[in-house]
Protein backbone atom coordinates (compact mmCIF):
# COMPACT_ATOMS: atom_id res chain seq x y z
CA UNK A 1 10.90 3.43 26.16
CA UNK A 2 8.95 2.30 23.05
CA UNK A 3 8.84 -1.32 22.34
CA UNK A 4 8.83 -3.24 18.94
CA UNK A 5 8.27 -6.76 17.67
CA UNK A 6 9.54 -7.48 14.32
CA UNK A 7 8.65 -11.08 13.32
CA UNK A 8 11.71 -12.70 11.33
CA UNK A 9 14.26 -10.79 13.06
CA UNK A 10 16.84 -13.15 13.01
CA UNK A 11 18.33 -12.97 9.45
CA UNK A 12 17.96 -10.50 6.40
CA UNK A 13 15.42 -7.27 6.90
CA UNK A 14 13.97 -8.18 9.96
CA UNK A 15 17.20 -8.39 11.98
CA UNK A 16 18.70 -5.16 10.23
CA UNK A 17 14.70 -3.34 11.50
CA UNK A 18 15.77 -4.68 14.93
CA UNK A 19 19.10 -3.52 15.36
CA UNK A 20 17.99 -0.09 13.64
CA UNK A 21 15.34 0.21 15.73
CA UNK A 22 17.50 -0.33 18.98
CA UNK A 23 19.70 2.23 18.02
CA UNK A 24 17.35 4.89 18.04
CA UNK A 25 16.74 3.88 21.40
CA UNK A 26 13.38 1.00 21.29
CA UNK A 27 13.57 -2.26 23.15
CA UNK A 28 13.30 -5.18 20.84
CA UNK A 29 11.36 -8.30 20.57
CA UNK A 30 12.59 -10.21 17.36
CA UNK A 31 11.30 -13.60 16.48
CA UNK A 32 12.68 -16.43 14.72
CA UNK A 33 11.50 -20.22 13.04
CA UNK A 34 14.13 -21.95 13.42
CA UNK A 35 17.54 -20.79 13.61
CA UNK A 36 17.80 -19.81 17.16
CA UNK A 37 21.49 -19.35 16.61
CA UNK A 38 21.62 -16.39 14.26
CA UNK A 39 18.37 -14.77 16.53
CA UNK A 40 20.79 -14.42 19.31
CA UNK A 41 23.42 -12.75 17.56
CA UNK A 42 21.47 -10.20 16.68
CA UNK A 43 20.76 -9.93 20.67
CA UNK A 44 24.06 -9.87 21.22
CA UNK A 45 24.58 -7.11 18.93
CA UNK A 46 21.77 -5.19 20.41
CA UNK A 47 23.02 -5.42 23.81
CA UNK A 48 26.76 -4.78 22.68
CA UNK A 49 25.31 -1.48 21.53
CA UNK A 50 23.63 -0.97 25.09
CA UNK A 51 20.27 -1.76 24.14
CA UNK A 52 18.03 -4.36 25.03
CA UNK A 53 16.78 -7.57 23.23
CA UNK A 54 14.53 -10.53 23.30
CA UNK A 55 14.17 -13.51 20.98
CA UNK A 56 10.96 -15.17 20.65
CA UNK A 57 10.36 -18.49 18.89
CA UNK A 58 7.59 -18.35 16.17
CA UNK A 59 6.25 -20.08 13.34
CA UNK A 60 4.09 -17.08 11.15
CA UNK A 61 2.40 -20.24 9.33
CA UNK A 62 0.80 -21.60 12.31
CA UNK A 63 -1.92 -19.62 13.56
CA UNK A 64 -2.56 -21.87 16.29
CA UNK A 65 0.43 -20.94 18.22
CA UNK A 66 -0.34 -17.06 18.14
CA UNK A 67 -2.22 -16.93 21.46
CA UNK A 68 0.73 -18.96 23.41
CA UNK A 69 3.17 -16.28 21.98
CA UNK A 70 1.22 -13.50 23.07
CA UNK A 71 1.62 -15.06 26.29
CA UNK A 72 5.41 -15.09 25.71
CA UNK A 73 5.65 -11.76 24.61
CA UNK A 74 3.42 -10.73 27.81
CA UNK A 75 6.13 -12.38 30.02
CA UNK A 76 8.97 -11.16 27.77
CA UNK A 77 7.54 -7.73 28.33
CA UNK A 78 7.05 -7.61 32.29
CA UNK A 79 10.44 -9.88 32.67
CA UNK A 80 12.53 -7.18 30.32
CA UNK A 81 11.53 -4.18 30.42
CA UNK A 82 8.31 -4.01 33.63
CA UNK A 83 5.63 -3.01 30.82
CA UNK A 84 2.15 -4.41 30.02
CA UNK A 85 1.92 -3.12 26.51
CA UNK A 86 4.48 -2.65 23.60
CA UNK A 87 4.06 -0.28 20.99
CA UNK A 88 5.59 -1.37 17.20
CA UNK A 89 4.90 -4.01 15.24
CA UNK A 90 6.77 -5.07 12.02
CA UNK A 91 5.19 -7.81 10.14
CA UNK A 92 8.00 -9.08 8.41
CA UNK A 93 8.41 -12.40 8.27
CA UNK A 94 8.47 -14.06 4.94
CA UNK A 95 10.32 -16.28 2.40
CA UNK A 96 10.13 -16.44 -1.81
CA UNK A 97 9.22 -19.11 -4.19
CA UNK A 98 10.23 -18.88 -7.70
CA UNK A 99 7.74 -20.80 -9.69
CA UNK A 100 5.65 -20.05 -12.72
CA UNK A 101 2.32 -19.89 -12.28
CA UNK A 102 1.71 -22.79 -14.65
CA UNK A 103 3.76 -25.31 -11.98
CA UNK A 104 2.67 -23.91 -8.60
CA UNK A 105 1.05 -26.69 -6.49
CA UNK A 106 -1.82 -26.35 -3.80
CA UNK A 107 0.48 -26.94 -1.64
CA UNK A 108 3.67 -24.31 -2.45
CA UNK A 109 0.28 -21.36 -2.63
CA UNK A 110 -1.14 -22.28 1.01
CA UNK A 111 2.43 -21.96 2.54
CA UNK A 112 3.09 -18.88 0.52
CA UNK A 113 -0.58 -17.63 1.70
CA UNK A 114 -0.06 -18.67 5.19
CA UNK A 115 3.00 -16.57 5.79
CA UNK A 116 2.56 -13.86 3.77
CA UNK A 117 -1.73 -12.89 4.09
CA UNK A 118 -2.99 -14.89 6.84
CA UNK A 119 -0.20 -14.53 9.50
CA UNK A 120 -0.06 -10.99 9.82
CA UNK A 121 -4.03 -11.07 9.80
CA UNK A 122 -4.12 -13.44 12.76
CA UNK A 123 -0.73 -12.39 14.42
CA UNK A 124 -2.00 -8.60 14.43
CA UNK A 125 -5.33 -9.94 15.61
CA UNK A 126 -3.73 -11.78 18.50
CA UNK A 127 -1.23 -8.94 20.07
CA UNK A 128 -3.67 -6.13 19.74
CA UNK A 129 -5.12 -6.33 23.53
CA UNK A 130 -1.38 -5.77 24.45
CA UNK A 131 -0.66 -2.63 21.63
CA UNK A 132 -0.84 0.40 23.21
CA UNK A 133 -2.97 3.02 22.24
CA UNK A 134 -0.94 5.30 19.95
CA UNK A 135 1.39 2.17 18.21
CA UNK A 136 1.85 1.95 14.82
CA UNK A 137 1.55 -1.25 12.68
CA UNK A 138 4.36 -2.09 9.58
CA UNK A 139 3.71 -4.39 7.23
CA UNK A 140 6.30 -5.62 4.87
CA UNK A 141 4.72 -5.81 1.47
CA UNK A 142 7.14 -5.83 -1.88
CA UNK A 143 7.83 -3.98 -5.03
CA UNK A 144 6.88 -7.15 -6.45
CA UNK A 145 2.93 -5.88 -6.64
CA UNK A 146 3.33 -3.26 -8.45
CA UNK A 147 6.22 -4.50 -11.20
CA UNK A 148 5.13 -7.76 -12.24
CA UNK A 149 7.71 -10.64 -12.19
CA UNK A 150 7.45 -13.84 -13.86
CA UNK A 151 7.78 -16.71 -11.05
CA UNK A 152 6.56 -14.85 -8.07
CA UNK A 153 2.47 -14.69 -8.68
CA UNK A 154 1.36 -16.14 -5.39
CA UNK A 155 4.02 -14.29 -3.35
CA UNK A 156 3.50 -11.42 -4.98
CA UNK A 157 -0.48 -11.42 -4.75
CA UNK A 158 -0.44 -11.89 -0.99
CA UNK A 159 1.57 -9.16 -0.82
CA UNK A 160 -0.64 -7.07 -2.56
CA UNK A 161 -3.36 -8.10 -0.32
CA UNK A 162 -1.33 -7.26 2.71
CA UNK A 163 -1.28 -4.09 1.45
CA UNK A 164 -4.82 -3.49 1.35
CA UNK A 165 -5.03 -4.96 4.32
CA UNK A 166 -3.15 -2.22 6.08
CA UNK A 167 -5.28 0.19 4.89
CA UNK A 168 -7.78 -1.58 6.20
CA UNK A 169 -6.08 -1.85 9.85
CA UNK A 170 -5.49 1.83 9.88
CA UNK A 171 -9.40 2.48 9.29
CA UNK A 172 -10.34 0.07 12.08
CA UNK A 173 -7.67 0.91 14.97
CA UNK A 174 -7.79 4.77 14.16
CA UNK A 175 -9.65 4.54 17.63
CA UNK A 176 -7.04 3.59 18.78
CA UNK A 177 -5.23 6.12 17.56
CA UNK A 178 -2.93 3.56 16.11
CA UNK A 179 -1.61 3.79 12.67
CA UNK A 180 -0.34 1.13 9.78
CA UNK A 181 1.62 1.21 7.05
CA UNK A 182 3.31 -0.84 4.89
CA UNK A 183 6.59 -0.60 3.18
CA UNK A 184 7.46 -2.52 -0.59
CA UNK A 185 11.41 -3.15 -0.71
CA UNK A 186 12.56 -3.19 -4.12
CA UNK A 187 15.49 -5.98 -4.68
CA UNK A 188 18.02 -6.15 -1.92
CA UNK A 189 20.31 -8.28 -1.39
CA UNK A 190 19.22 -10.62 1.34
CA UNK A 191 19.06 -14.43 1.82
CA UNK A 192 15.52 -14.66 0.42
CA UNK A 193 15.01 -17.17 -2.42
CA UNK A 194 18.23 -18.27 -2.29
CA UNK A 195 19.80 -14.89 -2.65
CA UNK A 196 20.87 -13.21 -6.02
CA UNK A 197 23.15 -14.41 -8.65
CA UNK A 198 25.90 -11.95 -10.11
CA UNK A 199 24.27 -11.92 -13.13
CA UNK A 200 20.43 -11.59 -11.77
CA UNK A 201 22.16 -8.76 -9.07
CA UNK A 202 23.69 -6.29 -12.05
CA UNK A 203 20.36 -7.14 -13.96
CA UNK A 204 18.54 -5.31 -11.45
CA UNK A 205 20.65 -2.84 -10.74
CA UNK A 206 20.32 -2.24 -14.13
CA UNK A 207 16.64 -1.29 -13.71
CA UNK A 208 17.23 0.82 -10.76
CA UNK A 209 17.39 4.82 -11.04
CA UNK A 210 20.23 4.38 -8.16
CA UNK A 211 22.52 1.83 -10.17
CA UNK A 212 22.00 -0.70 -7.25
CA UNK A 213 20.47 -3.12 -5.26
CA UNK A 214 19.22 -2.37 -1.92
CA UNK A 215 21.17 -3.12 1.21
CA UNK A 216 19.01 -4.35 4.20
CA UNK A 217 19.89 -1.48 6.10
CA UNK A 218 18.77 0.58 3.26
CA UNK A 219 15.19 -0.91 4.51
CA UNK A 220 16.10 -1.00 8.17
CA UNK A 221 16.57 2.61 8.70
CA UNK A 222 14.08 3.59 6.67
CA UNK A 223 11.30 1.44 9.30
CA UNK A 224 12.60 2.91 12.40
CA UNK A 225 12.72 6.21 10.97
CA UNK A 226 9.03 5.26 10.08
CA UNK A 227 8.02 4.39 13.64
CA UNK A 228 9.24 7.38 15.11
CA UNK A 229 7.04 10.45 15.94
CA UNK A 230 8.61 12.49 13.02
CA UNK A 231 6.15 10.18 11.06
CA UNK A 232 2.94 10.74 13.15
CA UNK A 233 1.15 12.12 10.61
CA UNK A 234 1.56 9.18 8.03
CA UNK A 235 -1.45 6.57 8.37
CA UNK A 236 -3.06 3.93 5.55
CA UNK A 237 0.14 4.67 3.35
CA UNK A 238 2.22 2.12 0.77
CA UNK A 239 5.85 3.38 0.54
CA UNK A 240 8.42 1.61 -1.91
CA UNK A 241 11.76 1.32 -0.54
CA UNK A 242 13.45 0.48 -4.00
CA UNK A 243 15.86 3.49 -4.80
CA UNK A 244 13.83 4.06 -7.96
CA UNK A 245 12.93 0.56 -9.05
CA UNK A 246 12.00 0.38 -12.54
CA UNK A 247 10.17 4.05 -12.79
């Protein structure tokens, strides 16, 4: 059995890339901040489904917790499922600021920077000894780099770094044999900066080939379809997840 662990899996994206993910038959190792509550529903609804689920706690901003969860996720793994090694990892964890770049503080950028840039540098960095050989590395970017939105500069810069920072990742671990990607969701309808208005919704849906907004299971399906071996062949690659997202 493959094994993944999607950071922010308790709400939004990351818990519709878990439960996806189970389905097609991977054991799952979500993490959450701080609503414990919602991070074991989506257990339960992995394990309703037959599957098999752990929640880890995790803050993505504070890189000085990263070697204590790899310990967690080493016990998580042997307790679970008998392994050593897991196999997937989503970087997904995240959270939006609207803010013109004229009234961003110091402080609102280093948060944004923490989460979004540094944490998958030094989370990645951490869990590698335990990746097998062979995994296969997602980062969630956004559609945001490439369309340029007023209010979102910082978030969407670091996403933009993240994804030259998986290219970078697949050129270092191709020893490994293990590959990254990253995937850039267009606007879905999620709880992430505050969710969208009725108004803001039809706008963008307005700007969308599809006539839509994304679900999350629009992006959920599309990362475990990603991580399996259909995909093997895919390696250092952005793909947009935005049903046609202002083309």
């Amino acid at each position: 059995m493959s094994i993944v662990i999607i950071t922010g899996g308790s709400r939004g994206l990351g818990a519709s890339i878990a439960v996806q993910c189970a389905r097609r038959g991977m054991g799952v190792i979500l993490t959450y901040n701080n609503n414990s509550q919602a991070a074991k529903q989506v257990v339960a609804t992995i394990e309703a489904d037959g599957g098999k689920a752990v929640a880890l706690e995790l803050d993505v901003s504070n890189s000085a917790s990263f070697l204590a969860f790899r310990d967690a996720v080493t016990e998580a793994l042997a307790k679970t499922w008998g392994a050593q090694t897991f196999d997937f990892l989503v970087n997904n964890a995240g959270y939006g600021l609207y803010s013109p770049i004229a009234t961003v503080t110091e402080d609102e950028f280093d948060g944004l920077f923490r989460v979004h840039l540094k944490g998958p540098f030094f989370l990645t960095q951490a869990l590698l000894r335990l990746m097998a050989d062979g995994g296969h590395i997602v980062n969630v970017t956004s559609a945001t780099s490439r369309v340029a939105t007023a209010g979102v500069a910082p978030y969407a810069s670091f996403k933009g770094g993240l994804e030259v920072l998986t290219r970078y990742m697949a050129k270092e671990f191709g020893e490994r044999r293990i590959r990254a990607n990253s995937i850039a969701p267009g606007p879905i309808r999620t709880e992430l900066g505050g969710g969208l208005t009725e108004e803001f919704e039809a706008m963008l849906a307005g700007q969308t080939a599809l006539g839509r907004v994304g679900e999350p299971d629009d992006v959920g399906c599309m990362v475990a379809s990603l991580l399996s071996d259909d995909n093997r062949w895919l390696n250092a690659q952005n793909i947009e997840v935005a049903g046609g997202y202002i083309i």
